[in-house]
Every structure is written in C-alpha cells, then in structure tokens.
C-alpha atoms as a PDB file:
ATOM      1  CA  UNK A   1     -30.041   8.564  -9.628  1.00  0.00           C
ATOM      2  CA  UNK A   2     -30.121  11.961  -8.434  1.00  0.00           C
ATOM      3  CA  UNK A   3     -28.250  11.941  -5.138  1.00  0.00           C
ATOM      4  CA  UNK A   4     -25.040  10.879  -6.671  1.00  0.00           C
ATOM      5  CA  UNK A   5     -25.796  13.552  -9.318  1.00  0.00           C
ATOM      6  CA  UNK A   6     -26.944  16.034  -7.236  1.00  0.00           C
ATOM      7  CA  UNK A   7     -23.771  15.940  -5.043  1.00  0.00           C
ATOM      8  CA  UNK A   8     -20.988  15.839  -8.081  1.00  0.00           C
ATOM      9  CA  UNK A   9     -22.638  19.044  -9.534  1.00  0.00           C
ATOM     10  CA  UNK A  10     -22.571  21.219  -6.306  1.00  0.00           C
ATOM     11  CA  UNK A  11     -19.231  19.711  -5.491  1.00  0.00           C
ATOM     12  CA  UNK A  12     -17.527  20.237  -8.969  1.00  0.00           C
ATOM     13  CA  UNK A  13     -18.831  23.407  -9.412  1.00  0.00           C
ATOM     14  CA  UNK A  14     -18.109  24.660  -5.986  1.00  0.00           C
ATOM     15  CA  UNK A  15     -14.359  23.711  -7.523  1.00  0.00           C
ATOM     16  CA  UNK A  16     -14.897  25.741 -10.599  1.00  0.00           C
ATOM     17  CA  UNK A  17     -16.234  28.472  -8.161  1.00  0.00           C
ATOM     18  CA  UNK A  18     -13.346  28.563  -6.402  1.00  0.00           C
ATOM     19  CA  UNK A  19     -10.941  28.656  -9.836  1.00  0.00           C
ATOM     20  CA  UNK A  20     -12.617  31.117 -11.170  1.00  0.00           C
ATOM     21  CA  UNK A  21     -12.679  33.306  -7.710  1.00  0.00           C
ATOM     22  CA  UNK A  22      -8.778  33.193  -7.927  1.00  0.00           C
ATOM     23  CA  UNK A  23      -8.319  33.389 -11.313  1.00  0.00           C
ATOM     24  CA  UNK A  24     -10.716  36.446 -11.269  1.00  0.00           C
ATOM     25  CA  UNK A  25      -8.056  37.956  -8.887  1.00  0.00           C
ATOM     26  CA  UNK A  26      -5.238  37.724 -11.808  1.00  0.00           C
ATOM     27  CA  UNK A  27      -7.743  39.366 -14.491  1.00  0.00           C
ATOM     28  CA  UNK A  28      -7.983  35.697 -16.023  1.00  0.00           C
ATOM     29  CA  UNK A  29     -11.730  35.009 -16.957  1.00  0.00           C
ATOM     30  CA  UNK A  30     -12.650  31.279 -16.675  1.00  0.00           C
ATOM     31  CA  UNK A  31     -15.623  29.428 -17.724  1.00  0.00           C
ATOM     32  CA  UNK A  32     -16.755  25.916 -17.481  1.00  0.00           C
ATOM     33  CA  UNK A  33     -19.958  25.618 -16.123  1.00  0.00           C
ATOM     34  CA  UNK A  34     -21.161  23.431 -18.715  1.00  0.00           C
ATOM     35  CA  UNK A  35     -17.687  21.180 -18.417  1.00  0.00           C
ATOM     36  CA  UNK A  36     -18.257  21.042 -14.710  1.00  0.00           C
ATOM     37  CA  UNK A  37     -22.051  19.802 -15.673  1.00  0.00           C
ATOM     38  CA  UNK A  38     -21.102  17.494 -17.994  1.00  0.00           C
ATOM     39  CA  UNK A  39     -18.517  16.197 -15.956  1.00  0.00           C
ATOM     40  CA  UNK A  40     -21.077  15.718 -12.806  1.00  0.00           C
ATOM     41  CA  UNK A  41     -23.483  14.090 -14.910  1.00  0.00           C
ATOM     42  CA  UNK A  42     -21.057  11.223 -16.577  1.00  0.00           C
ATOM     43  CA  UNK A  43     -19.412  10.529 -12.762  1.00  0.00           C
ATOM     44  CA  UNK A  44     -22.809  10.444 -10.996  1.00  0.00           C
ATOM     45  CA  UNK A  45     -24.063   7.658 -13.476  1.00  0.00           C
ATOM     46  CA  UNK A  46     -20.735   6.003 -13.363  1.00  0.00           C
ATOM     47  CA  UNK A  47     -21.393   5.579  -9.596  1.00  0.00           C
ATOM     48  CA  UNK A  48     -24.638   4.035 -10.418  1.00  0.00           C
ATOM     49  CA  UNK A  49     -23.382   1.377 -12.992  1.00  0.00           C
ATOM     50  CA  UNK A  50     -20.232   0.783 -10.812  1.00  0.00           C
ATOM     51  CA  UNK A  51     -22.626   0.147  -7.645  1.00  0.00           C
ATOM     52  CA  UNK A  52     -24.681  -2.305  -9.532  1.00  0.00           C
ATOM     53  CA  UNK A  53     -22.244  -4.604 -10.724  1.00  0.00           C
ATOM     54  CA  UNK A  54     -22.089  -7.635  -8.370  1.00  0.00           C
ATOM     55  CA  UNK A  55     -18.560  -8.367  -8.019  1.00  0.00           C
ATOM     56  CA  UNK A  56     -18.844  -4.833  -5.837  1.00  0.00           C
ATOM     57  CA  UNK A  57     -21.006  -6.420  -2.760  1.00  0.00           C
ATOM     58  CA  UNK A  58     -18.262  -8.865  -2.401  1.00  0.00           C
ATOM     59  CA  UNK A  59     -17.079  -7.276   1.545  1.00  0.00           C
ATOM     60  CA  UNK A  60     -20.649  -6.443   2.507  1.00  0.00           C
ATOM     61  CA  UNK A  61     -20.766  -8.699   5.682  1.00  0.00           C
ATOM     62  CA  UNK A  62     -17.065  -7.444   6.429  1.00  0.00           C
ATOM     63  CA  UNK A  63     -16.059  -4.975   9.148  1.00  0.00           C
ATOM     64  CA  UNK A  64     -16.400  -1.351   7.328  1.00  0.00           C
ATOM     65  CA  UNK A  65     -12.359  -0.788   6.558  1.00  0.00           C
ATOM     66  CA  UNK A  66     -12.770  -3.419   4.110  1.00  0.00           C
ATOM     67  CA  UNK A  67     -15.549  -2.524   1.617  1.00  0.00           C
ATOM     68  CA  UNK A  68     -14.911   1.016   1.609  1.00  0.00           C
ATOM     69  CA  UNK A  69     -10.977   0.151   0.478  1.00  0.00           C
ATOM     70  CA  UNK A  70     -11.908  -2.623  -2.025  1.00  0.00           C
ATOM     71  CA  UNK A  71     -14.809   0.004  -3.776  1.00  0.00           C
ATOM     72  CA  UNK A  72     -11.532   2.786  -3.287  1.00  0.00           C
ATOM     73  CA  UNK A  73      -9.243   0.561  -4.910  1.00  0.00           C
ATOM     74  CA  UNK A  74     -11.800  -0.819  -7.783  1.00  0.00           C
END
C-alpha cells in the first residue's frame, strides 16, 4: 500500500508546491497541504481496490498497448 501512496503525495504536493510558488509571486497565499494529503491518500487506495478487482487482469497475456489502454480507459 505505500508505493502508490507514497508517489500521489510527493506528486500532488509537488503540484501544490508549484501553485503556491506562483501564486506567492501575485501576493496570493495558498494552502492545501492537508487537501493535497487527503487527496493522495483516497487515490493511492483507489489504485489498490481498482488493481484487485479481477475483471482488471483481463489483457495480461496481451502485447503491453493493450492492458495499459483498457486500465486507462476503466
């Protein structure tokens, strides 16, 4: 469980890094650490769950293009 996690909290909040970094340059203060924590928590586990269902191993013995669009499109 923590990879996914792991990688949606540096990720998000290198995005709310980056808002606040330009909205700093406006004199706009922005915070939303805990939104962008929150946020990276609920998507990491929905990875999880969504991984685990079965219906989502259904193009594993298919050339790569194929299981990497139908988990995109799902």
């Amino acid at each position: 469980m923590l990879p996914p996690t792991v990688f949606f909290f540096i990720g998000f909040n290198l995005i709310l890094w980056t808002k606040r970094l330009v909205l700093e340059e406006h004199g706009i203060e922005f915070s939303g650490f805990f939104a962008a924590t929150a946020a990276a928590l609920l998507v990491g586990k929905a990875v999880l769950v969504t991984d685990a269902m079965p219906f989502m191993r259904r193009f594993d013995g298919a050339p790569l293009i194929q299981p990497i669009l139908f988990k995109s499109a799902v």
